[in-house]
N, C-alpha and C. Protein backbone atom coordinates (compact mmCIF):
# COMPACT_ATOMS: atom_id res chain seq x y z
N UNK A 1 -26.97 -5.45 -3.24
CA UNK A 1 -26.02 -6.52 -2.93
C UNK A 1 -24.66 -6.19 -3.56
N UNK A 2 -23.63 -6.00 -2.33
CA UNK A 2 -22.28 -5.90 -2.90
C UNK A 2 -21.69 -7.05 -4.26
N UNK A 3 -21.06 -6.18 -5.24
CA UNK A 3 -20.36 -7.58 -6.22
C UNK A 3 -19.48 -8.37 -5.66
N UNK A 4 -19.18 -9.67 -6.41
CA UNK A 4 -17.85 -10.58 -5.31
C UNK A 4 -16.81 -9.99 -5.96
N UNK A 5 -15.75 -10.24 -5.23
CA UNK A 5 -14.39 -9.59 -5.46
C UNK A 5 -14.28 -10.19 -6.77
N UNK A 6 -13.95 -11.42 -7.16
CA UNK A 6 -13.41 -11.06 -8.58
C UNK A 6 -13.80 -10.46 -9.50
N UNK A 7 -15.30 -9.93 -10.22
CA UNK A 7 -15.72 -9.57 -10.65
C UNK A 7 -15.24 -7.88 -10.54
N UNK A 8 -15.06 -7.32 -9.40
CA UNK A 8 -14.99 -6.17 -8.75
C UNK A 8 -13.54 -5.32 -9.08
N UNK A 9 -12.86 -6.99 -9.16
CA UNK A 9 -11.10 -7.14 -9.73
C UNK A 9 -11.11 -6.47 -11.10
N UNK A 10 -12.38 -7.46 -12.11
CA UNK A 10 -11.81 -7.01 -13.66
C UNK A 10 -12.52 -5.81 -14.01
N UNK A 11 -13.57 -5.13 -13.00
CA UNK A 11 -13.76 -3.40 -13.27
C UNK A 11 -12.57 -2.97 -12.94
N UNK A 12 -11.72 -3.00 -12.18
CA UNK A 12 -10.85 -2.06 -12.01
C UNK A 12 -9.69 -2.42 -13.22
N UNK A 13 -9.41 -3.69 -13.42
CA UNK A 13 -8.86 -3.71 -14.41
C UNK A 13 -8.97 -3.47 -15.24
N UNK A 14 -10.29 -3.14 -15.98
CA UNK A 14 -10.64 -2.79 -16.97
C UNK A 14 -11.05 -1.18 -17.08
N UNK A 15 -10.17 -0.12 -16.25
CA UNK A 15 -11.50 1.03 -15.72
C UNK A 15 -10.09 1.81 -16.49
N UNK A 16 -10.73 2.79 -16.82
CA UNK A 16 -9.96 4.02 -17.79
C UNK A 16 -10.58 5.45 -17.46
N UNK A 17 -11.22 5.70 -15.91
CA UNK A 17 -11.71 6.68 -15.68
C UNK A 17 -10.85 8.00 -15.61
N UNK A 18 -9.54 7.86 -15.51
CA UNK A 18 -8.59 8.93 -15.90
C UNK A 18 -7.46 9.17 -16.81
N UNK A 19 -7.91 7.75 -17.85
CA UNK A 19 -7.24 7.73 -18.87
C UNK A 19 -6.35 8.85 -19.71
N UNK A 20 -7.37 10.08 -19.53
CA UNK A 20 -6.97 11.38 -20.33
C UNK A 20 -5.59 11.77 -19.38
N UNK A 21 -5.63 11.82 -18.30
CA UNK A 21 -4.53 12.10 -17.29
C UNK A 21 -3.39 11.64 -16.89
N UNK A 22 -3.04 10.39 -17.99
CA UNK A 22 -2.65 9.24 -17.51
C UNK A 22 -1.17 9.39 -19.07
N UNK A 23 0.04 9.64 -18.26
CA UNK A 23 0.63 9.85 -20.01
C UNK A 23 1.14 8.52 -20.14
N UNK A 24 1.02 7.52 -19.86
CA UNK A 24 1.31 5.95 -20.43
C UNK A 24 0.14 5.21 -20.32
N UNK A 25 -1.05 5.39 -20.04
CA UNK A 25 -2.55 5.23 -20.40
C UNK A 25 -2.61 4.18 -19.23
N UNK A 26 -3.73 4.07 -19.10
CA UNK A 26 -4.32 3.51 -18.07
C UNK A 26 -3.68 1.33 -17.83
N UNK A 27 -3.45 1.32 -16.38
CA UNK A 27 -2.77 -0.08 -16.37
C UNK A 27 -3.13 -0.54 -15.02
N UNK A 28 -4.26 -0.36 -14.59
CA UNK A 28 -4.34 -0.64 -12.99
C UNK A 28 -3.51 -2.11 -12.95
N UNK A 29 -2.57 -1.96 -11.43
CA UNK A 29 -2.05 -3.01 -10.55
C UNK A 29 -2.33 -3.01 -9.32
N UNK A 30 -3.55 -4.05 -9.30
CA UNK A 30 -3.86 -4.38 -7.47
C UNK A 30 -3.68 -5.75 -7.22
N UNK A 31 -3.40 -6.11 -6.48
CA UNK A 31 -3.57 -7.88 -5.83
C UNK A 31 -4.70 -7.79 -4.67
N UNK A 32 -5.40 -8.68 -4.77
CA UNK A 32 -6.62 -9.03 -3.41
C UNK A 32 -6.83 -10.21 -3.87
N UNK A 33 -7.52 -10.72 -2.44
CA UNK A 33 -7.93 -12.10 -2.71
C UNK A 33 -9.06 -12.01 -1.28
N UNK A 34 -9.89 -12.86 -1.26
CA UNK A 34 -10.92 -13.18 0.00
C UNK A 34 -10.35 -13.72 1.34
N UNK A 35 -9.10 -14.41 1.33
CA UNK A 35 -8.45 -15.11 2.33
C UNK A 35 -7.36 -14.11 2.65
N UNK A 36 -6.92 -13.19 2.24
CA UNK A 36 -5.92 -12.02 2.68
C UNK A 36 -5.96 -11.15 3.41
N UNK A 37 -4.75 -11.31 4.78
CA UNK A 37 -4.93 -10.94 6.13
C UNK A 37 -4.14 -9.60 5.96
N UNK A 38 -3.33 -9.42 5.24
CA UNK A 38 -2.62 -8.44 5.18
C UNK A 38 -2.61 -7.40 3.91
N UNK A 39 -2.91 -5.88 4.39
CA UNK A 39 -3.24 -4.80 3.24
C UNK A 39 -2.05 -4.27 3.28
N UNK A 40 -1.61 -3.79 1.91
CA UNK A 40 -0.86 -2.66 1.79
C UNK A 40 -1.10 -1.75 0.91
N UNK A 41 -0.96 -0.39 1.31
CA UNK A 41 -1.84 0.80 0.60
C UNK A 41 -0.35 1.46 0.45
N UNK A 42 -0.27 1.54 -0.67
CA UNK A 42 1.16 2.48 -1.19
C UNK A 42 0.64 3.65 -1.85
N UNK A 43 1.17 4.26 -3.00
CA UNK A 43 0.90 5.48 -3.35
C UNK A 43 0.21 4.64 -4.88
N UNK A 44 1.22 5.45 -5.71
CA UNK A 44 0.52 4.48 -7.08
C UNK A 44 1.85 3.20 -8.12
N UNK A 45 1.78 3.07 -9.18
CA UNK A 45 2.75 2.74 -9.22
C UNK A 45 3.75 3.42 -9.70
N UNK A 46 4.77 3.11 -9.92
CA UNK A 46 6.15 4.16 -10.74
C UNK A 46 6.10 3.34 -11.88
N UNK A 47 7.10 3.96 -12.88
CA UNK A 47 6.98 3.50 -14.25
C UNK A 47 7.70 2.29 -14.76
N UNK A 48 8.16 0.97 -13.35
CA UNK A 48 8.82 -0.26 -13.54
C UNK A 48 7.42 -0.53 -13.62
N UNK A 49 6.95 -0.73 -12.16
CA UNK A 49 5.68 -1.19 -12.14
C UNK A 49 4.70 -1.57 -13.11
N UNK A 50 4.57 -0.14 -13.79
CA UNK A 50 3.39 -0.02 -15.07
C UNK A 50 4.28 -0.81 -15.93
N UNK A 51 5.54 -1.08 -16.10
CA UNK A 51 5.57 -1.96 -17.42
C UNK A 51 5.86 -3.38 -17.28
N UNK A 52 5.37 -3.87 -16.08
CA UNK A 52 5.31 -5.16 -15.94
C UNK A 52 4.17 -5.85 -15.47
N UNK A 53 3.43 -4.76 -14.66
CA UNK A 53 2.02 -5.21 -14.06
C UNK A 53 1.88 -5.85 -12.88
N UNK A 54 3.34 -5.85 -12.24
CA UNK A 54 3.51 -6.14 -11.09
C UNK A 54 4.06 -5.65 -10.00
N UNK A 55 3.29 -5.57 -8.72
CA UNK A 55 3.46 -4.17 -8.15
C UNK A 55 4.29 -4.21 -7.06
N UNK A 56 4.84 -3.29 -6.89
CA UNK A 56 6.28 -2.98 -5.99
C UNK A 56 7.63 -3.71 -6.38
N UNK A 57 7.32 -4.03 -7.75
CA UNK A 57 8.67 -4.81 -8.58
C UNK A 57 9.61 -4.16 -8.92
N UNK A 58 10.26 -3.25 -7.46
CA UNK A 58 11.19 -2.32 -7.62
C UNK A 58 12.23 -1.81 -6.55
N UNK A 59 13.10 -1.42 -6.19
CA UNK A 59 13.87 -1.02 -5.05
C UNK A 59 12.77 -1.06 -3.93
N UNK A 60 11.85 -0.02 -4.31
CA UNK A 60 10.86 0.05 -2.79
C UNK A 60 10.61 -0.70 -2.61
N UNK A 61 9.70 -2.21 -3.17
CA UNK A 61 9.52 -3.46 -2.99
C UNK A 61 10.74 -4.67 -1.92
N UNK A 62 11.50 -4.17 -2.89
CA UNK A 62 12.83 -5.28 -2.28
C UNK A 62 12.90 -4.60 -0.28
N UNK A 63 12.89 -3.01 -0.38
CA UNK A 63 12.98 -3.05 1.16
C UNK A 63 11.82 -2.88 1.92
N UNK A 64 10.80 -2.84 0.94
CA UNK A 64 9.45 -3.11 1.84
C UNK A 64 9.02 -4.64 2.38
N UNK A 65 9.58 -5.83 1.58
CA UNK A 65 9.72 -7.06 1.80
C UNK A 65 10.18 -7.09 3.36
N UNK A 66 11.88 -6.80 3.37
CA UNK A 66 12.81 -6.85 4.39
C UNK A 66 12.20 -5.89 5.48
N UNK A 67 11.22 -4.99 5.16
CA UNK A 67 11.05 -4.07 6.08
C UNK A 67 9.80 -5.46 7.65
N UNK A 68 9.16 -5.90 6.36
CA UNK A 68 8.11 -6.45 6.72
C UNK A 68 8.62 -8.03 7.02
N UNK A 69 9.76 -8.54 6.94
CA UNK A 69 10.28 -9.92 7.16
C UNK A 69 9.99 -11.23 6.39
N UNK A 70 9.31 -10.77 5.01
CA UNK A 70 8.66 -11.72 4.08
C UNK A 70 9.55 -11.40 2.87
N UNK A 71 9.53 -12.92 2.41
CA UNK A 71 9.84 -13.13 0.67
C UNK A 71 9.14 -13.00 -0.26
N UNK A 72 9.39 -12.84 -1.61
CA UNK A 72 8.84 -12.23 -2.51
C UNK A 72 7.39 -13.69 -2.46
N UNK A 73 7.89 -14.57 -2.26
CA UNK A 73 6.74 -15.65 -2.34
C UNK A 73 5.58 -15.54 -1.66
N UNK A 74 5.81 -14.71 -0.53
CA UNK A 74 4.62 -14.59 0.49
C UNK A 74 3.89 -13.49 -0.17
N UNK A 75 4.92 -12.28 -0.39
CA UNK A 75 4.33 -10.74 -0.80
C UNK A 75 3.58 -10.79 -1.92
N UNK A 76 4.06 -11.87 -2.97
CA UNK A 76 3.00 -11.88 -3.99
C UNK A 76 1.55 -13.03 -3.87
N UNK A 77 1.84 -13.62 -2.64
CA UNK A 77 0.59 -14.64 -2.43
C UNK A 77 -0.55 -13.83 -2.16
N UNK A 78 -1.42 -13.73 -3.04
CA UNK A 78 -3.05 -12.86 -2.84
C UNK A 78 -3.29 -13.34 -1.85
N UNK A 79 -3.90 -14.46 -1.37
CA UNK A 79 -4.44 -15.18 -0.34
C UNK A 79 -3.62 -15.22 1.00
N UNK A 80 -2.36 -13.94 0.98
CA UNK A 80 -2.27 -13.53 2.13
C UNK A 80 -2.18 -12.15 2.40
N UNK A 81 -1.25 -11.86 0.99
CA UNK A 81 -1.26 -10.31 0.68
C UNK A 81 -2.26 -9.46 0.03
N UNK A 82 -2.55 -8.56 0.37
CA UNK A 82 -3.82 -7.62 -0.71
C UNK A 82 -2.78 -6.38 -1.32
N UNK A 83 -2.41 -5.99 -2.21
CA UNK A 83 -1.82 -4.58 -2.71
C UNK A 83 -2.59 -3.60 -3.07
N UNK A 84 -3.02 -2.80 -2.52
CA UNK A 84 -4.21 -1.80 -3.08
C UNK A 84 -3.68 -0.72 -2.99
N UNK A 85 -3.27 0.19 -3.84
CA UNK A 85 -2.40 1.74 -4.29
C UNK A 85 -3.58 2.58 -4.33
N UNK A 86 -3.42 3.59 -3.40
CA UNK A 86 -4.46 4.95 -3.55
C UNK A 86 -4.96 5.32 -4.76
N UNK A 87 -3.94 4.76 -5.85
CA UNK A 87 -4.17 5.52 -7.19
C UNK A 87 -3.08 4.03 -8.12
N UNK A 88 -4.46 3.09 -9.03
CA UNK A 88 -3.88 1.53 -9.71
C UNK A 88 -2.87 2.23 -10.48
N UNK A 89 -2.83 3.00 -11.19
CA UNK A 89 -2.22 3.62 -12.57
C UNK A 89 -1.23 4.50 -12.49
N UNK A 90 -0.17 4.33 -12.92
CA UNK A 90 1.32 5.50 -13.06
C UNK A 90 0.80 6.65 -13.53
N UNK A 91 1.07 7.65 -12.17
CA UNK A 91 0.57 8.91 -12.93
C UNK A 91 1.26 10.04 -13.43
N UNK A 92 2.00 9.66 -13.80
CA UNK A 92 3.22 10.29 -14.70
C UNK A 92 4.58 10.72 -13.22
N UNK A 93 5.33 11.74 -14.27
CA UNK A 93 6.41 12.30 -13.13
C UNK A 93 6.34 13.80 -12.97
N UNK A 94 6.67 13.90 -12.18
CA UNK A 94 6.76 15.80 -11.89
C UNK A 94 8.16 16.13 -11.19
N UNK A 95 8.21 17.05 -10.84
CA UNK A 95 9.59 17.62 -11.08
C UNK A 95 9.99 17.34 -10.00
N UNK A 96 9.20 16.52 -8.75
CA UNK A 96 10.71 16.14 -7.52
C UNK A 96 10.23 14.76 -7.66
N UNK A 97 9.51 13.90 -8.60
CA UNK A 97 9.40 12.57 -8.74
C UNK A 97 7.90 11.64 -9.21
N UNK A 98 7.56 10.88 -8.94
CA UNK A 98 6.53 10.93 -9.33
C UNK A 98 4.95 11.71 -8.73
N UNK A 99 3.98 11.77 -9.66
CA UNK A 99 3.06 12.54 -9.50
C UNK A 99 2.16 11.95 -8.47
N UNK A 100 1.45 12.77 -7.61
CA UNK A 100 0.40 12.08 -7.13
C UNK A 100 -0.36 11.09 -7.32
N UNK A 101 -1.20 9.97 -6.41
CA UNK A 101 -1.84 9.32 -7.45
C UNK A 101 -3.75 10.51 -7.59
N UNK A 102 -4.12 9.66 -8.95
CA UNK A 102 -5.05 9.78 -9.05
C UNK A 102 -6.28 10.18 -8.16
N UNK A 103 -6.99 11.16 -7.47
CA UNK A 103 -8.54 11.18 -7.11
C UNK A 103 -9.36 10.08 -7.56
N UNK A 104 -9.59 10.14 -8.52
CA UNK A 104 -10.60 9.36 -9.21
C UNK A 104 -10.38 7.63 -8.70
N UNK A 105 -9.12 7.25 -8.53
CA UNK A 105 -9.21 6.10 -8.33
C UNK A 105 -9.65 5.63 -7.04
N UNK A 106 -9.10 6.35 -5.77
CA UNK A 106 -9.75 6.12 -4.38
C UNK A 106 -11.59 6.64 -4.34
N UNK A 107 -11.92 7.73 -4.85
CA UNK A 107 -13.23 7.85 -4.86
C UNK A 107 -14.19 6.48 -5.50
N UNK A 108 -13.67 5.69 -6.95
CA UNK A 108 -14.34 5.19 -7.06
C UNK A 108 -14.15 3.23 -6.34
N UNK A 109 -13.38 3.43 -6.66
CA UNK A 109 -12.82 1.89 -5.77
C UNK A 109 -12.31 1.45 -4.37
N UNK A 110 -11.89 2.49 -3.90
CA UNK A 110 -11.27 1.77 -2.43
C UNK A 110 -12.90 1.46 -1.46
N UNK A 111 -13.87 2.29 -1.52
CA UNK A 111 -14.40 1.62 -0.29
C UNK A 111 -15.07 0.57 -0.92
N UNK A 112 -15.55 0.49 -2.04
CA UNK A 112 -16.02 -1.01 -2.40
C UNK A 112 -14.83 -2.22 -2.14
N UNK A 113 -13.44 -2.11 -2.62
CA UNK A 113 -12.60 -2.87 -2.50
C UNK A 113 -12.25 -3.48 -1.02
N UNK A 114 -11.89 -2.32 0.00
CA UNK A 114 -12.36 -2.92 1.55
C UNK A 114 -13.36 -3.16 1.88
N UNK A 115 -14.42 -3.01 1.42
CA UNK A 115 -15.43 -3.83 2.13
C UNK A 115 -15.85 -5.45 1.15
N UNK A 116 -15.12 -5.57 0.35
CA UNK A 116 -15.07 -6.97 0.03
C UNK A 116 -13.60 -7.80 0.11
N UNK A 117 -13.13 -7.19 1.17
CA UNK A 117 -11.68 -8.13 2.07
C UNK A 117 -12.33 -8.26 3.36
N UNK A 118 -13.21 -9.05 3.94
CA UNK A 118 -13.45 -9.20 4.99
C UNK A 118 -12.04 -9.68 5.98
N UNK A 119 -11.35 -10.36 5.85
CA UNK A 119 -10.34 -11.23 6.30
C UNK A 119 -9.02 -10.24 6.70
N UNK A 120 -8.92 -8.77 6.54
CA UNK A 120 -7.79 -8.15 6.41
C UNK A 120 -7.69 -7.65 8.14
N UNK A 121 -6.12 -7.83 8.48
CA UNK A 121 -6.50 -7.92 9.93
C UNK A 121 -5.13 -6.74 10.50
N UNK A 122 -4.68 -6.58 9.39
CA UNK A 122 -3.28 -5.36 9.16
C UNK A 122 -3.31 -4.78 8.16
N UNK A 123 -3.48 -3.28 8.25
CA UNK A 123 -3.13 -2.73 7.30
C UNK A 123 -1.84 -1.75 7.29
N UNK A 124 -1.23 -1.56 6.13
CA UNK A 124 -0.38 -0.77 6.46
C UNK A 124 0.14 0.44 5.30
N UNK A 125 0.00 1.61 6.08
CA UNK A 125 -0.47 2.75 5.25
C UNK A 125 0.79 3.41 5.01
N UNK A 126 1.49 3.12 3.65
CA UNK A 126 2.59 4.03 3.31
C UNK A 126 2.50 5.30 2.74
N UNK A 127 3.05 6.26 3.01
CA UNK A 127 3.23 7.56 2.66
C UNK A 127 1.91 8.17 2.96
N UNK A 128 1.73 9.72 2.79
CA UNK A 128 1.43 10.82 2.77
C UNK A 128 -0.41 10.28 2.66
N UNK A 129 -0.74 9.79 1.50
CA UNK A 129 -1.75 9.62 0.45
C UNK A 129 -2.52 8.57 1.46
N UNK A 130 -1.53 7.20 1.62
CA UNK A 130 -2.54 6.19 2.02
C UNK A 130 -3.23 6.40 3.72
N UNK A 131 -1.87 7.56 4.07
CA UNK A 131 -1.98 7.75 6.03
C UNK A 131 -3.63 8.56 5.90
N UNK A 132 -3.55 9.53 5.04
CA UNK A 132 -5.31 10.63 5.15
C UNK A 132 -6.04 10.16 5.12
N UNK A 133 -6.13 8.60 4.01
CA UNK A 133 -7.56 8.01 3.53
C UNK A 133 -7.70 6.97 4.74
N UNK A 134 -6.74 6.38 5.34
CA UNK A 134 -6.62 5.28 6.21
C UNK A 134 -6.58 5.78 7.94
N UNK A 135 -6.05 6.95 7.89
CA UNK A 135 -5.52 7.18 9.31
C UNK A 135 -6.18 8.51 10.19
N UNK A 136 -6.88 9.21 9.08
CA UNK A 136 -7.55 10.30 8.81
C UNK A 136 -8.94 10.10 10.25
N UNK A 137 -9.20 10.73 11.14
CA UNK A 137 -8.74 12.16 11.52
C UNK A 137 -7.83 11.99 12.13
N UNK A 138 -7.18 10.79 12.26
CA UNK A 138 -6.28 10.33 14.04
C UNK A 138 -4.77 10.84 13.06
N UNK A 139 -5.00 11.11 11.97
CA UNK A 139 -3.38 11.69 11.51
C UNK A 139 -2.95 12.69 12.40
N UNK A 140 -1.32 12.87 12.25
CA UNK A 140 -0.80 13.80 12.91
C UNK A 140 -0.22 14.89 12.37
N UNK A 141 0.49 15.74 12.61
CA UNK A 141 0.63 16.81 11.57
C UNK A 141 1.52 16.75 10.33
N UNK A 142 2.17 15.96 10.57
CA UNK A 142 3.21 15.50 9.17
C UNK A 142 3.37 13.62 9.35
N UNK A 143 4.25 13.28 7.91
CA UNK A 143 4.22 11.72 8.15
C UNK A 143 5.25 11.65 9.46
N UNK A 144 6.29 12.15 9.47
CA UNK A 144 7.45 11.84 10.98
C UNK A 144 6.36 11.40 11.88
N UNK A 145 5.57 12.66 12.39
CA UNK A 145 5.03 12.61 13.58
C UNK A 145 3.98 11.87 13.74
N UNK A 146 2.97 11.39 12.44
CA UNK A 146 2.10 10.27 12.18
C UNK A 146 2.79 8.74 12.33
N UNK A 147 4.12 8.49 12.06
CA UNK A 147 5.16 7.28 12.06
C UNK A 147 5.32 7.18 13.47
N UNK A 148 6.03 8.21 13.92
CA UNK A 148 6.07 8.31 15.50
C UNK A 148 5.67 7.86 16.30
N UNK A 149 3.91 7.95 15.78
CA UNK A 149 2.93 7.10 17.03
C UNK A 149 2.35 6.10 16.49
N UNK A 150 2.99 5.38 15.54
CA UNK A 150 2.63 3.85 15.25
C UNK A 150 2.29 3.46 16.42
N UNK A 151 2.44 3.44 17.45
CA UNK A 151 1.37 2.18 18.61
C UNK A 151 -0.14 2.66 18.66
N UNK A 152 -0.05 4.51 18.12
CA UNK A 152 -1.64 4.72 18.58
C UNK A 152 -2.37 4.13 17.90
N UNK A 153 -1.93 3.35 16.19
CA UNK A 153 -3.06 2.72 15.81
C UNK A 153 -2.79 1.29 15.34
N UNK A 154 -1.89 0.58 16.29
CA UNK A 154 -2.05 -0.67 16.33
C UNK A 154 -3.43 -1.07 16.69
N UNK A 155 -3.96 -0.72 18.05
CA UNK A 155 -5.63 -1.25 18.20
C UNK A 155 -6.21 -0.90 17.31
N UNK A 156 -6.45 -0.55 15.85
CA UNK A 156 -7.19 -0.29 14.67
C UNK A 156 -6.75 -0.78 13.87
N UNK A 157 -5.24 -1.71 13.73
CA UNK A 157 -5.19 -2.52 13.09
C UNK A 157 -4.61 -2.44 11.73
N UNK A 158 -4.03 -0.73 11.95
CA UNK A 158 -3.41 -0.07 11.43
C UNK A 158 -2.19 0.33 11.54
N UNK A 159 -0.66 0.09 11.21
CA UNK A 159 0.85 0.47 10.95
C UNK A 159 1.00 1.76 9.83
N UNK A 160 1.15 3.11 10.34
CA UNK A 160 1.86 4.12 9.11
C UNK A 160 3.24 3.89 8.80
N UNK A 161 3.69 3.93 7.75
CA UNK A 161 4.92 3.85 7.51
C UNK A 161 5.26 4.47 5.96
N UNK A 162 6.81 5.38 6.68
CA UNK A 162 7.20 6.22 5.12
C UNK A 162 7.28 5.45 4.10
N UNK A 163 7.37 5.97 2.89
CA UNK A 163 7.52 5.05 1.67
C UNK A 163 8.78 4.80 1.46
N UNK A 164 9.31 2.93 0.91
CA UNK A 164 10.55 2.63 1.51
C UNK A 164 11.29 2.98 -0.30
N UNK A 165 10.87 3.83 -0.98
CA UNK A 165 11.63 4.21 -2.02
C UNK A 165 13.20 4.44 -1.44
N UNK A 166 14.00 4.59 -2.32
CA UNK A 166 15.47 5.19 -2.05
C UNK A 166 15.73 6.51 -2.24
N UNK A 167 14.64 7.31 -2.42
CA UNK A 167 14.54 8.75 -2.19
C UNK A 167 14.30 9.30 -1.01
N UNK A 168 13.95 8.33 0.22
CA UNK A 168 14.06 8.12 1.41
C UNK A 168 14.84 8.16 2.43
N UNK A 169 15.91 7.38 1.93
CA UNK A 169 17.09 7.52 2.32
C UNK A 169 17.49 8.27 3.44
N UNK A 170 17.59 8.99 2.94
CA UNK A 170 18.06 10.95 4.19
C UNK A 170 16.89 10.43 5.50
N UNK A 171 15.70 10.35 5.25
CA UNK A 171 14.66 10.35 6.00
C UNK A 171 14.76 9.54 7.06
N UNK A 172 15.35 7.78 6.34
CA UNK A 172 15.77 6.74 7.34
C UNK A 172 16.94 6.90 8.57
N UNK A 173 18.21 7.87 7.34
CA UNK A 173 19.23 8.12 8.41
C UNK A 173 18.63 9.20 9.43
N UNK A 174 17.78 10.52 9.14
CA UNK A 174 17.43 10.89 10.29
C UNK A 174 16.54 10.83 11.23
N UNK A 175 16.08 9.43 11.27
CA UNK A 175 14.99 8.78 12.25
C UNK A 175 15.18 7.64 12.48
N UNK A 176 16.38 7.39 12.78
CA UNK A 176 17.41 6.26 13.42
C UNK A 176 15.83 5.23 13.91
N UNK A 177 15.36 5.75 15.25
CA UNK A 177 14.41 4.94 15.87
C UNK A 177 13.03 4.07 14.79
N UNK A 178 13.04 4.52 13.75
CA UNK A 178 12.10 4.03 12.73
C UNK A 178 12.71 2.70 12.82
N UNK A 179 14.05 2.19 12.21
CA UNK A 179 14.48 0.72 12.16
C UNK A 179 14.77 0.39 13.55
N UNK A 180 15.14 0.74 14.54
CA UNK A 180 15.36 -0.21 15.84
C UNK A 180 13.74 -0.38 16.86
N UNK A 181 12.76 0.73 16.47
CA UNK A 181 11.64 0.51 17.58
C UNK A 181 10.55 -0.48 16.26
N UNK A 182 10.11 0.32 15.26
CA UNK A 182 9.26 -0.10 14.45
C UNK A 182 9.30 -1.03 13.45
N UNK A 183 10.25 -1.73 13.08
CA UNK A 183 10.48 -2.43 12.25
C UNK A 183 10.47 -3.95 12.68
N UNK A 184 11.18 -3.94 14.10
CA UNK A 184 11.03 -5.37 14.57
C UNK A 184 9.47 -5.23 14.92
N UNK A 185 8.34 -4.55 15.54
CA UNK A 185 7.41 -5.00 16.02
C UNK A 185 6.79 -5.37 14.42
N UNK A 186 6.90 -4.70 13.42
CA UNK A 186 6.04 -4.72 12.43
C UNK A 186 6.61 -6.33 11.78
N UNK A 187 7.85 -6.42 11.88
CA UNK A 187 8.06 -7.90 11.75
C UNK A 187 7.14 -9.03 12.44
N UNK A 188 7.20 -8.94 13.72
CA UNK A 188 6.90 -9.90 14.73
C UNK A 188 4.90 -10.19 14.49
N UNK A 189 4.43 -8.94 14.03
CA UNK A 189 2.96 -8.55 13.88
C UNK A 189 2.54 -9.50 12.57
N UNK A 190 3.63 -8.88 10.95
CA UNK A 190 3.18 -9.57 10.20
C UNK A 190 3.51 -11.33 10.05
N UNK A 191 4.71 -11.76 11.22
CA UNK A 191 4.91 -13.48 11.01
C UNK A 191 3.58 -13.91 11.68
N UNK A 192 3.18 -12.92 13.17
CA UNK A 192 2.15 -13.91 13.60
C UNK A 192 0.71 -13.86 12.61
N UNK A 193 0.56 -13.01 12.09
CA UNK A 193 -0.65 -12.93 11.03
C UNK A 193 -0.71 -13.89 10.32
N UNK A 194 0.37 -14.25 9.51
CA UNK A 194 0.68 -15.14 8.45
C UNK A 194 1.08 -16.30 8.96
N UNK A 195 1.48 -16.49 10.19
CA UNK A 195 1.27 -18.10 10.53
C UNK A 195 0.42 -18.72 10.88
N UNK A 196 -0.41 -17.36 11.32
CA UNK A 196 -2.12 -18.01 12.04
C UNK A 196 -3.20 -18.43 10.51
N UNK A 197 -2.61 -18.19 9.59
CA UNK A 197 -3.79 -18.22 8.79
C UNK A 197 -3.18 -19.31 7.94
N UNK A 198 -2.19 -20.01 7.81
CA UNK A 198 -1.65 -21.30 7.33
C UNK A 198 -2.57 -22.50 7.86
């Protein structure tokens, strides 16, 4: 018998399985709740994040909000939003930014964690990390060309999308069509989600 989510919550909160790897020590940040229609799978956190415990409390946040047409009130409501990072814990920096996340954390938590969100009816897979575990085999050969065909996995209930850091930037100006084709549908997708479940 699967555990109930909260319980499932304070293992991960409490989990130090890569502690040794970890150079500001272990701090998982996830949000879930049982009534939450909408996932977001980012990478891990950066080092605002880890020192507040609250996740995407940072530039990327502010335009992942606007990307998605919601206020910080909605984005932090569990009971609509779920935040689940490939990897809970800042895994340090490396020399073009931060480090990968963690192995250890998707091996031991993500499929228990989706399969106790019954209710999740969008997910949406930012960057590199969350597109393989989420989008995997239907990925395409790079993120551009995986972004590209955002409609192929709307019927799965699935949106890829680059990570809206400001290291991005360059990426946005040269894929003009990312904000005029994909951004309004991903708007229009997450109001009707979130009004149907009010």
């Amino acid at each position: 018998m699967s555990k109930g989510l909260p319980s499932l919550l304070k293992e991960i909160r409490d989990c130090c399985l890569c502690e040794e790897h970890l150079p500001l020590g272990p701090r998982p940040v996830v949000q879930a709740h049982l009534q939450a229609v909408v996932l977001i799978v980012g990478q891990a956190p950066g080092r605002r994040v880890h020192e507040t415990g609250i996740p995407f409390n940072d530039p990327s946040g502010v335009r992942l909000r606007e990307w998605m047409g919601i206020d910080a009130s909605v984005f932090y409501d569990a009971k609509k939003i779920a935040l689940l990072p490939m990897g809970f814990c800042y895994p340090g920096t490396g020399k073009s930014g931060d480090l990968p996340p963690r192995p250890e954390c998707a091996d031991a938590w993500c499929e228990k964690l989706l399969g106790a969100l019954p209710n999740i009816r969008l997910t949406l897979a930012i960057g590199q990390y969350a597109q393989k575990y989420h989008l995997a085999p239907g990925q395409k050969k790079n993120l551009t060309e995986t972004v590209k065909a955002w409609e192929d996995y709307l019927g799965e209930g699935l949106v890829p999308l680059p990570h809206p850091s400001p290291r991005n930037n360059l990426w946005l100006r040269k894929n003009p069509w990312f904000e005029v084709e994909v951004l309004p549908a991903l708007k229009l997708k997450v109001r009707a989600l979130l009004s149907a479940g009010k």
